[in-house]
N, C-alpha and C. Protein backbone atom coordinates (compact mmCIF):
# COMPACT_ATOMS: atom_id res chain seq x y z
N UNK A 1 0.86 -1.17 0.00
CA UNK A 1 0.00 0.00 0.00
C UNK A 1 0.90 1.23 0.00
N UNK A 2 0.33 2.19 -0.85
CA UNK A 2 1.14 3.46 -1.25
C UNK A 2 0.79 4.42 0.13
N UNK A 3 2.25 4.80 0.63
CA UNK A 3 1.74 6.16 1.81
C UNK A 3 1.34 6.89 1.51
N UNK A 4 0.46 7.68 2.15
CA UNK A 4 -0.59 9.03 1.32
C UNK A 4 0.54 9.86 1.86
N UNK A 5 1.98 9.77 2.91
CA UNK A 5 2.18 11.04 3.38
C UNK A 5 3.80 10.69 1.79
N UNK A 6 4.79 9.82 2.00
CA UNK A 6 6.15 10.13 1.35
C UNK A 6 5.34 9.18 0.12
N UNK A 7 4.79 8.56 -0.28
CA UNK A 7 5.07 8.18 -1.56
C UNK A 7 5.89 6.58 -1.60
N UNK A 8 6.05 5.95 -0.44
CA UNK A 8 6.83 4.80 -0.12
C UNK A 8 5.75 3.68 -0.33
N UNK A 9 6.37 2.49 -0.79
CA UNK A 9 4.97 1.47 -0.99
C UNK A 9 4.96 0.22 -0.43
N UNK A 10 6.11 0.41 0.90
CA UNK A 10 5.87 -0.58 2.12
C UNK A 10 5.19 -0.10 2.80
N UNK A 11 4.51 -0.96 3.20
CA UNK A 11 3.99 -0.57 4.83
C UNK A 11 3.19 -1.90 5.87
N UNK A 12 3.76 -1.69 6.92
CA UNK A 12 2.70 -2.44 7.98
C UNK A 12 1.71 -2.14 8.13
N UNK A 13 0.77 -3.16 8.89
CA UNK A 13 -0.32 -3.15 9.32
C UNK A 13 -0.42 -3.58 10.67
N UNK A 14 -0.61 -2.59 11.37
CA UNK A 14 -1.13 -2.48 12.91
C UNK A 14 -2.32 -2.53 13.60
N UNK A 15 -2.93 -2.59 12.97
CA UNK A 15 -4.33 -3.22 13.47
C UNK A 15 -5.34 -3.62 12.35
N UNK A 16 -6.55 -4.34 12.67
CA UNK A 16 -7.05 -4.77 11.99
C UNK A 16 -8.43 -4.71 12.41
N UNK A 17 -9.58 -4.26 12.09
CA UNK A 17 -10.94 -4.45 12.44
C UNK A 17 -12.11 -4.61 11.48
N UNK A 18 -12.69 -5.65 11.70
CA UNK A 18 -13.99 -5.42 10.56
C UNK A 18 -15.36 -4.85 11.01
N UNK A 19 -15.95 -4.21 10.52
CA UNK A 19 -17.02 -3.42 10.49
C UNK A 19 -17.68 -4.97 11.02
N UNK A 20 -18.88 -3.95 11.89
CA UNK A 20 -19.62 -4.96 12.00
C UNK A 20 -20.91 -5.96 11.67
N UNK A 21 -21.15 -5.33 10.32
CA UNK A 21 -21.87 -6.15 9.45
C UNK A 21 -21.04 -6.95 8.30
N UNK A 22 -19.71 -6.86 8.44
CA UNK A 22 -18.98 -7.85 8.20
C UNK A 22 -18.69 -6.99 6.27
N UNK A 23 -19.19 -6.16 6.58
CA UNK A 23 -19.00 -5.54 4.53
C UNK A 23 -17.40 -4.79 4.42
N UNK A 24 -16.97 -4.60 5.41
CA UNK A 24 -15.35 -3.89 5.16
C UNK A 24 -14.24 -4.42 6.44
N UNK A 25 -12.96 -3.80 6.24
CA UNK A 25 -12.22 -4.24 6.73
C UNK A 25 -11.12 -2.99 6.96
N UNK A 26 -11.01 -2.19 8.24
CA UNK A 26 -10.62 -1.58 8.50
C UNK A 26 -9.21 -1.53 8.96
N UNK A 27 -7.91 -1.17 8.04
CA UNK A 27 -6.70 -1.85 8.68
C UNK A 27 -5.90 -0.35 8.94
N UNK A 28 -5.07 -0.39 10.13
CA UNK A 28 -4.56 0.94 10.43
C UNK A 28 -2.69 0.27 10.22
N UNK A 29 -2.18 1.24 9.52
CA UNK A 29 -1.24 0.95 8.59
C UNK A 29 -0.08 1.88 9.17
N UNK A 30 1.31 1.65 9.30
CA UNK A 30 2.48 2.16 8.84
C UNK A 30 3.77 2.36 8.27
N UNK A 31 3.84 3.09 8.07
CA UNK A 31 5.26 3.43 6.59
C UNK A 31 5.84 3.22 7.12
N UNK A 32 7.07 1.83 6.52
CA UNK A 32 8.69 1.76 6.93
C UNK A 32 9.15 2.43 6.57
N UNK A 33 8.91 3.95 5.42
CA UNK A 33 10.25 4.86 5.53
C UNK A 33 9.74 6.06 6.43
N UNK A 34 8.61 6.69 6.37
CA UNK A 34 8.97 8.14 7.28
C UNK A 34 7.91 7.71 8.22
N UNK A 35 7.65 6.31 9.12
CA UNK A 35 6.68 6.14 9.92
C UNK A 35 5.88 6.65 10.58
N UNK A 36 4.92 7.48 9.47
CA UNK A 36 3.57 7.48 9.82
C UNK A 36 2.58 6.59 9.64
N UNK A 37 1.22 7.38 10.50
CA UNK A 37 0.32 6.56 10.64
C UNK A 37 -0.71 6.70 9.55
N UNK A 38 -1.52 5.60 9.05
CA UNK A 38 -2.89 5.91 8.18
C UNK A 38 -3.63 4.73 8.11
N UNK A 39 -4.69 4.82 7.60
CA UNK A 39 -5.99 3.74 7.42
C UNK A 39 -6.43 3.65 6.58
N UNK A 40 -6.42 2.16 5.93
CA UNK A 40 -6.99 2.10 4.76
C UNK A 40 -8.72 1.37 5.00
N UNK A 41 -9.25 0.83 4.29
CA UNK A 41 -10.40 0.46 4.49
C UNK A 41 -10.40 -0.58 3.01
N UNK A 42 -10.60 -1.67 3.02
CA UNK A 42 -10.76 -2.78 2.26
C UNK A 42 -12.25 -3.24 1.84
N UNK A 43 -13.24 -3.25 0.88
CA UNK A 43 -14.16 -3.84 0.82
C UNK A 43 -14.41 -4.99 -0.40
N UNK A 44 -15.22 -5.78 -0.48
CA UNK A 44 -15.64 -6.38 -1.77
C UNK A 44 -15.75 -5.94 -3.06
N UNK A 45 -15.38 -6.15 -3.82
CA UNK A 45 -15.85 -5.54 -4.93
C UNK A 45 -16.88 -6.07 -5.82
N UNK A 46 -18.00 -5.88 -5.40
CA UNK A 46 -19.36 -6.28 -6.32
C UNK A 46 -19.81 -6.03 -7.83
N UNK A 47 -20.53 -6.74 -8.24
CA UNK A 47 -20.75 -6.81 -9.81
C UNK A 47 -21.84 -5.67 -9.66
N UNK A 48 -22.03 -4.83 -10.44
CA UNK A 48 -23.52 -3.75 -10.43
C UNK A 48 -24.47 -4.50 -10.86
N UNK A 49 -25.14 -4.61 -10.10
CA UNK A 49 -26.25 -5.64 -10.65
C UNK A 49 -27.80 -4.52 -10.82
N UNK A 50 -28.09 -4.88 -11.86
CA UNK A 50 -29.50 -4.08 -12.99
C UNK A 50 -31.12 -4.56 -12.08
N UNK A 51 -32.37 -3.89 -11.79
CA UNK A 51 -32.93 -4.80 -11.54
C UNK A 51 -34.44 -4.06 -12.84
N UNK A 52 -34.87 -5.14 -13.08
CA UNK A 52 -35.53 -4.76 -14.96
C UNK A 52 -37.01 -4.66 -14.07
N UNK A 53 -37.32 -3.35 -14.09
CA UNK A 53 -38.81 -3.04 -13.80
C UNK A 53 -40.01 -3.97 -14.47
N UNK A 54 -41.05 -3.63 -14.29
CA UNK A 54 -42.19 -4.04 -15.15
C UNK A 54 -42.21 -3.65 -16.40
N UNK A 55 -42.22 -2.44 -16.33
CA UNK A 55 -42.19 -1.42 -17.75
C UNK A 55 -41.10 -1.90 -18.57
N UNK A 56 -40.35 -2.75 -18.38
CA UNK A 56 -39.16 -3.00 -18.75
C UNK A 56 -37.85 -2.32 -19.06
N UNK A 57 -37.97 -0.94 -18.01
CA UNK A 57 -36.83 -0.04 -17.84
C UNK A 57 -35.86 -0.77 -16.79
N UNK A 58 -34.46 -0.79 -17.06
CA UNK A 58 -33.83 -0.95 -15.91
C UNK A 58 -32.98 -0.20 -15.21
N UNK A 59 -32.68 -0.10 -13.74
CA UNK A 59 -32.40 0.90 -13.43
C UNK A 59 -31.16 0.16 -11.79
N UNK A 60 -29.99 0.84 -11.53
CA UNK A 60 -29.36 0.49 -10.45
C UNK A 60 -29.94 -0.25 -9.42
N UNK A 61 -29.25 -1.75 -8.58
CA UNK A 61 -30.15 -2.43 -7.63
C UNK A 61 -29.67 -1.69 -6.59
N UNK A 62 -30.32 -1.13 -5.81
CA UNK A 62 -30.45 0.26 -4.61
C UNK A 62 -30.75 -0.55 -3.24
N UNK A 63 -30.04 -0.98 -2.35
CA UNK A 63 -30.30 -1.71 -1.17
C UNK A 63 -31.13 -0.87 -0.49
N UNK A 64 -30.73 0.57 -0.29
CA UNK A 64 -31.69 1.24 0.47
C UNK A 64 -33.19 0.98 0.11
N UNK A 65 -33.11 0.90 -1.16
CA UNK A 65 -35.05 1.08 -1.54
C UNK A 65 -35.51 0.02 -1.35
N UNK A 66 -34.70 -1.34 -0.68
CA UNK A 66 -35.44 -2.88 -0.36
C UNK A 66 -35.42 -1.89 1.10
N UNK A 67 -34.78 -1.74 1.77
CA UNK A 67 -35.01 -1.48 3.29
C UNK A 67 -36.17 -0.76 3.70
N UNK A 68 -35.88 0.40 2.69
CA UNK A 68 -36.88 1.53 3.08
C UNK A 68 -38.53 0.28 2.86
N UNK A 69 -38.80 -0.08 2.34
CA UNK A 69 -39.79 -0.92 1.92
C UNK A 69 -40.56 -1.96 3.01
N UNK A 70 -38.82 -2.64 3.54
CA UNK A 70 -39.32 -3.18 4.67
C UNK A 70 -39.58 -2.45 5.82
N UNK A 71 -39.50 -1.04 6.15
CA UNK A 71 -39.50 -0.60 7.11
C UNK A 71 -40.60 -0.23 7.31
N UNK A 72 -41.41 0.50 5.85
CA UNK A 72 -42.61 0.61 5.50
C UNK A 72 -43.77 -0.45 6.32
N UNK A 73 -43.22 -1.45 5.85
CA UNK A 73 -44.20 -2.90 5.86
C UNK A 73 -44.24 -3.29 7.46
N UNK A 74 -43.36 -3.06 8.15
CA UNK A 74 -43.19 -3.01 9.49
C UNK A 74 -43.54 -2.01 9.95
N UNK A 75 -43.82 -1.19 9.75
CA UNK A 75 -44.29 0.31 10.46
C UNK A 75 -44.82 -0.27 11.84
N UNK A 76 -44.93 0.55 12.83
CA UNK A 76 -46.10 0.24 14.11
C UNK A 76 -45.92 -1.47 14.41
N UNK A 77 -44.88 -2.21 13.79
CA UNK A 77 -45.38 -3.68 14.41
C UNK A 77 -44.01 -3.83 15.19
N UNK A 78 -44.01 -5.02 16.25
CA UNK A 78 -43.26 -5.34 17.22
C UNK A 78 -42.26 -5.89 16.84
N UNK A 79 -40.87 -5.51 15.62
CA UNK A 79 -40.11 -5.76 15.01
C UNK A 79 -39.33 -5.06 15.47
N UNK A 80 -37.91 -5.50 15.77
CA UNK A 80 -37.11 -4.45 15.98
C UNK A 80 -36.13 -3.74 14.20
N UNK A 81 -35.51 -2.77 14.62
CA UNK A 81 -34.84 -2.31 13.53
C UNK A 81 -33.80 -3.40 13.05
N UNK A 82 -33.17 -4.10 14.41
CA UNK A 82 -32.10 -4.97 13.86
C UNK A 82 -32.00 -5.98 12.40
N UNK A 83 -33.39 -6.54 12.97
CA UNK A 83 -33.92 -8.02 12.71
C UNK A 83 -34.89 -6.93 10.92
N UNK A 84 -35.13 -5.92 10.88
CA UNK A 84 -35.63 -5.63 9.80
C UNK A 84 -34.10 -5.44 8.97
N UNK A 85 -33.11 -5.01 9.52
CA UNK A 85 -31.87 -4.71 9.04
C UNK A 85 -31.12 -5.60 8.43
N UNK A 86 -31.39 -6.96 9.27
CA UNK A 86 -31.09 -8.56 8.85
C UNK A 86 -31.86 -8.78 8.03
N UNK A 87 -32.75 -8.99 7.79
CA UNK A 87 -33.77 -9.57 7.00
C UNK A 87 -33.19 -8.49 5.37
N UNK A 88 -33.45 -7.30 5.71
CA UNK A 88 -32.67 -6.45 4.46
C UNK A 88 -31.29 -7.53 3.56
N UNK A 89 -30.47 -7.35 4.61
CA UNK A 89 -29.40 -8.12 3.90
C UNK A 89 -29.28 -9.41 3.25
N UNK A 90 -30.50 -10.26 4.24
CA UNK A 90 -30.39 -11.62 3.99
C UNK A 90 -30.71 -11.74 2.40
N UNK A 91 -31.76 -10.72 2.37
CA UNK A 91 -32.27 -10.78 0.87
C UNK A 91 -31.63 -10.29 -0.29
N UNK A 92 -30.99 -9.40 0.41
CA UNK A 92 -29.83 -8.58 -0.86
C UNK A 92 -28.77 -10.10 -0.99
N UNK A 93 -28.22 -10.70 0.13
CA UNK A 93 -27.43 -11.72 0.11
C UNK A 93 -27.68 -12.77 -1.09
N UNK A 94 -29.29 -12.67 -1.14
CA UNK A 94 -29.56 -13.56 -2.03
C UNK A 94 -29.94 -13.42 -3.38
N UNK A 95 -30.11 -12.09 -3.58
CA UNK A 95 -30.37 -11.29 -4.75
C UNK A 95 -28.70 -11.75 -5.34
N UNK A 96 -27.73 -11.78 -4.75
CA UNK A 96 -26.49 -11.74 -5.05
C UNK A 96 -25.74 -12.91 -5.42
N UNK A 97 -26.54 -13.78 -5.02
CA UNK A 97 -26.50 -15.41 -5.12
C UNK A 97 -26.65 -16.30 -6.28
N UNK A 98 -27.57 -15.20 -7.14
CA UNK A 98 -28.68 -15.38 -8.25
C UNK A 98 -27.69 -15.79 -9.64
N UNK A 99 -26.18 -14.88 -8.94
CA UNK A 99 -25.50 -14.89 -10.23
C UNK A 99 -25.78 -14.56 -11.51
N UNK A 100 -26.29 -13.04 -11.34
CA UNK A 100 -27.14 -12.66 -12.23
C UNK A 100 -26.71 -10.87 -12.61
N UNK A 101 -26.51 -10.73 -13.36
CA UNK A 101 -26.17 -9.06 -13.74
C UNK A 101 -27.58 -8.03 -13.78
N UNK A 102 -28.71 -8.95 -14.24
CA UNK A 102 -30.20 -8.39 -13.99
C UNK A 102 -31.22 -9.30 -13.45
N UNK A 103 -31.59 -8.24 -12.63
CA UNK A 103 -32.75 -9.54 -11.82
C UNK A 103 -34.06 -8.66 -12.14
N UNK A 104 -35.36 -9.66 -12.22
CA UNK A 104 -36.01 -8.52 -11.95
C UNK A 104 -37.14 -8.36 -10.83
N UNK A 105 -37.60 -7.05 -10.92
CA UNK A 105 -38.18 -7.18 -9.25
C UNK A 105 -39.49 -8.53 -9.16
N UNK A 106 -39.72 -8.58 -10.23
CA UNK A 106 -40.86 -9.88 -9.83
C UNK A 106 -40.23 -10.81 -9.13
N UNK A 107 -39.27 -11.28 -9.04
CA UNK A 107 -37.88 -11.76 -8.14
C UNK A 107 -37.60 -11.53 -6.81
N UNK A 108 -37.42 -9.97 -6.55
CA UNK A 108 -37.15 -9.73 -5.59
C UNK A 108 -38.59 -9.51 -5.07
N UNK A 109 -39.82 -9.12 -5.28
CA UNK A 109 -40.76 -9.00 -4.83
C UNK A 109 -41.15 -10.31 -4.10
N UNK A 110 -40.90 -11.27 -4.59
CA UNK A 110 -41.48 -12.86 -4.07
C UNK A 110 -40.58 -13.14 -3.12
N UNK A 111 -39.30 -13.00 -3.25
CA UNK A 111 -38.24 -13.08 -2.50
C UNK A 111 -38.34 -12.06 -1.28
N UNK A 112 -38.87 -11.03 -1.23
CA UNK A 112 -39.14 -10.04 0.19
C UNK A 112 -40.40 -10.70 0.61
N UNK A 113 -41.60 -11.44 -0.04
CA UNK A 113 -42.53 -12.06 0.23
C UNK A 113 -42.62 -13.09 1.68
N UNK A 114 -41.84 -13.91 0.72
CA UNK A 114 -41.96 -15.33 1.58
C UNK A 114 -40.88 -14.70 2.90
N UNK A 115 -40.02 -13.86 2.94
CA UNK A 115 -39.52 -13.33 4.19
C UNK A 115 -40.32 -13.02 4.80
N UNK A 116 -41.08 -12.30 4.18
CA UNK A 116 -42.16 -11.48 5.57
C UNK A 116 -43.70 -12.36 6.04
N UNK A 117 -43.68 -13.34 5.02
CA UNK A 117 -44.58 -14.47 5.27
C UNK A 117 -44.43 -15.28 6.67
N UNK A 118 -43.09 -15.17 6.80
CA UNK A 118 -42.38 -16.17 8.27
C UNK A 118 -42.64 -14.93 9.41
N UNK A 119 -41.98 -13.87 9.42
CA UNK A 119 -41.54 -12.93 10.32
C UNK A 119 -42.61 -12.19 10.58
N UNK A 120 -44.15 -11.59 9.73
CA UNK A 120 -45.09 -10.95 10.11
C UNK A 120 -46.04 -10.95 9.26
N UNK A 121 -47.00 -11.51 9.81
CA UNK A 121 -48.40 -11.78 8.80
C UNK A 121 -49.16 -10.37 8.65
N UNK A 122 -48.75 -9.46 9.34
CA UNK A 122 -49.63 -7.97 8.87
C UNK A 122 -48.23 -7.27 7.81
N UNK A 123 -47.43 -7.34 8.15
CA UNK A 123 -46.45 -7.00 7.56
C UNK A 123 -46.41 -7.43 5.79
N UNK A 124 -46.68 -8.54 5.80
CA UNK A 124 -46.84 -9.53 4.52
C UNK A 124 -47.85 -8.74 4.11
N UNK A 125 -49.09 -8.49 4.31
CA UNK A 125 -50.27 -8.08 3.77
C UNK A 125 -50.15 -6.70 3.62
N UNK A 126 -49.21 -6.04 4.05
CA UNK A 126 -49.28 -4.44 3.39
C UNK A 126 -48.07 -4.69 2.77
N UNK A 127 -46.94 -5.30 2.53
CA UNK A 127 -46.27 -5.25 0.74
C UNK A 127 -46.86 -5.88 0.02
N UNK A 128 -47.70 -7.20 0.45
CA UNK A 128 -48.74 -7.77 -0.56
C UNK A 128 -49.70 -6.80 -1.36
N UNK A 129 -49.86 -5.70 -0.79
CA UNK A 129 -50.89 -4.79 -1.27
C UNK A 129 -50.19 -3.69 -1.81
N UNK A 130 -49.15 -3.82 -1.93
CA UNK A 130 -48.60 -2.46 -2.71
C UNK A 130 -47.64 -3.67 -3.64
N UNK A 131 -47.38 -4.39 -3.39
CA UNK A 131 -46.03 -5.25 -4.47
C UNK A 131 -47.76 -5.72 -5.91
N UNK A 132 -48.67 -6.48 -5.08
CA UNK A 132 -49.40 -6.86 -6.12
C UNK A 132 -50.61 -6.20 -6.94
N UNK A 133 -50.45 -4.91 -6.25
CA UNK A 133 -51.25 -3.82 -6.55
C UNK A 133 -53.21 -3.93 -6.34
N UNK A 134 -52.89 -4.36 -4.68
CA UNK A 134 -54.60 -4.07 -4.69
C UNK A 134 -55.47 -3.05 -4.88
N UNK A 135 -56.52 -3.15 -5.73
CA UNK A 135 -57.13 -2.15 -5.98
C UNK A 135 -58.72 -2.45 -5.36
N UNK A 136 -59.22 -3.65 -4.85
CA UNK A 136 -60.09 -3.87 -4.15
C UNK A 136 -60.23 -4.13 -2.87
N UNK A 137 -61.36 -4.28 -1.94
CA UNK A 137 -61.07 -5.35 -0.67
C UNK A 137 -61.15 -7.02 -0.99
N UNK A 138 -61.51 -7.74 -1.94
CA UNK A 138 -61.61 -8.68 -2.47
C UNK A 138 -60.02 -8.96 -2.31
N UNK A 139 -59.10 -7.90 -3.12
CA UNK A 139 -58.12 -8.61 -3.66
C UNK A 139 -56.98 -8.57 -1.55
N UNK A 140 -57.42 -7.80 -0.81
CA UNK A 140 -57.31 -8.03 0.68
C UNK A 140 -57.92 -9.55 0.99
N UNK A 141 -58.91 -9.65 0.98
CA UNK A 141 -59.34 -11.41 1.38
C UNK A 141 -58.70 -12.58 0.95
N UNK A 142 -59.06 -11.81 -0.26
CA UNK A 142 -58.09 -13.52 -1.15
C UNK A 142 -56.74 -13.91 -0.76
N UNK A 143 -55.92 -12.70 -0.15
CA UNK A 143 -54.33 -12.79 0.08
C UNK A 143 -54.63 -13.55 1.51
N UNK A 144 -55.23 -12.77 2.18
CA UNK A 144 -56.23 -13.12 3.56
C UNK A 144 -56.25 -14.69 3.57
N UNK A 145 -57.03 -15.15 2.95
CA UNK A 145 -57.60 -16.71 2.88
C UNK A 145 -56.05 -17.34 2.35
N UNK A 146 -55.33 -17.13 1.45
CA UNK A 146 -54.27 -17.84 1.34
C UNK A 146 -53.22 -17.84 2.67
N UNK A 147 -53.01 -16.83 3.01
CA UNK A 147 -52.47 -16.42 4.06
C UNK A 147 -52.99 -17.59 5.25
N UNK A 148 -53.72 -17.66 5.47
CA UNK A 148 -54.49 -18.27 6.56
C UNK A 148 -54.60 -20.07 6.32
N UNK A 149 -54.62 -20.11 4.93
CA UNK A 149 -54.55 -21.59 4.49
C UNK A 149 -53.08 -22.09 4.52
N UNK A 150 -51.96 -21.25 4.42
CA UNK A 150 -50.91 -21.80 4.38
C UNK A 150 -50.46 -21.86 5.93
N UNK A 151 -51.01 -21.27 6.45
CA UNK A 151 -50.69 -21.19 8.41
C UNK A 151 -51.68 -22.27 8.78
N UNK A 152 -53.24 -22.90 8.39
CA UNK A 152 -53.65 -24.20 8.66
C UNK A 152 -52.12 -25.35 8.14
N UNK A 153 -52.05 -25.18 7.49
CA UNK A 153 -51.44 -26.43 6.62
C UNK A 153 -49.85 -26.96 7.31
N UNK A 154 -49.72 -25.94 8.20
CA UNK A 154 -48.60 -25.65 8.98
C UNK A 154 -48.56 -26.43 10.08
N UNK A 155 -49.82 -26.51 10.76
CA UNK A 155 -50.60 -26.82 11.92
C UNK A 155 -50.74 -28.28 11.78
């Protein structure tokens, strides 16, 4: 690693820490020639992955806009931020898994689904209603009755 202070391109590493969602790697570094101190920061380097709308525009996959979504869907329920924060990643984890340069959200929509199917049955039913676009109370029941048939079937 190049010193930001002389321009020398040894250097140690004196400490080491990883962030704690495990996405970087924080190493505090110094120059064998004019020993100073500095920090570099190490991360993954990810493929940009596309995600192809309905309309069939595609546009950057944006982790924030899965979160913000789930946070939505959790509003007012007895979830903590952590476990919505986990659940965020688990799914990006798997969006990433796909081995795929474009995914599209009909994908990730089913895939944030069956997450929130396990973790919160009111939760499920308000992205169910904005992911599948209810426009009735009918199309509330029917999710309703499936909802409820797959929790008998459980039993």
């Amino acid at each position: 690693m190049r010193c930001p202070f002389c321009g020398f391109l040894d250097s140690k590493v004196i400490d080491k820490r990883d962030n704690p969602d495990l996405s970087a790697t924080r190493r505090r570094r110094e120059c064998l020639s004019c020993h100073k101190r500095f920090s570099t920061h190490e991360r993954v380097e990810t493929v940009d992955l596309l995600v192809q709308k309905k309309d069939g525009r595609r546009e950057p996959f944006n982790p924030e806009k899965l979160r913000s979504g789930l946070f939505k869907a959790f509003e007012k329920r007895p979830v903590s931020t952590e476990l919505i924060n986990l659940t965020a990643l688990e799914i990006e984890q798997e969006i990433r898994k796909q081995n795929q340069t474009e995914i599209p959200t009909k994908t990730i929509g089913e895939m944030i689904m069956r997450k929130l199917k396990k973790l919160d049955q009111v939760a499920y039913i308000r992205f169910a209603s904005v992911y599948k676009n209810f426009t009735e109370v009918r199309d509330f029941e029917e999710a309703l009755k499936e909802l409820l048939a797959t929790k008998a079937k459980k039993r």
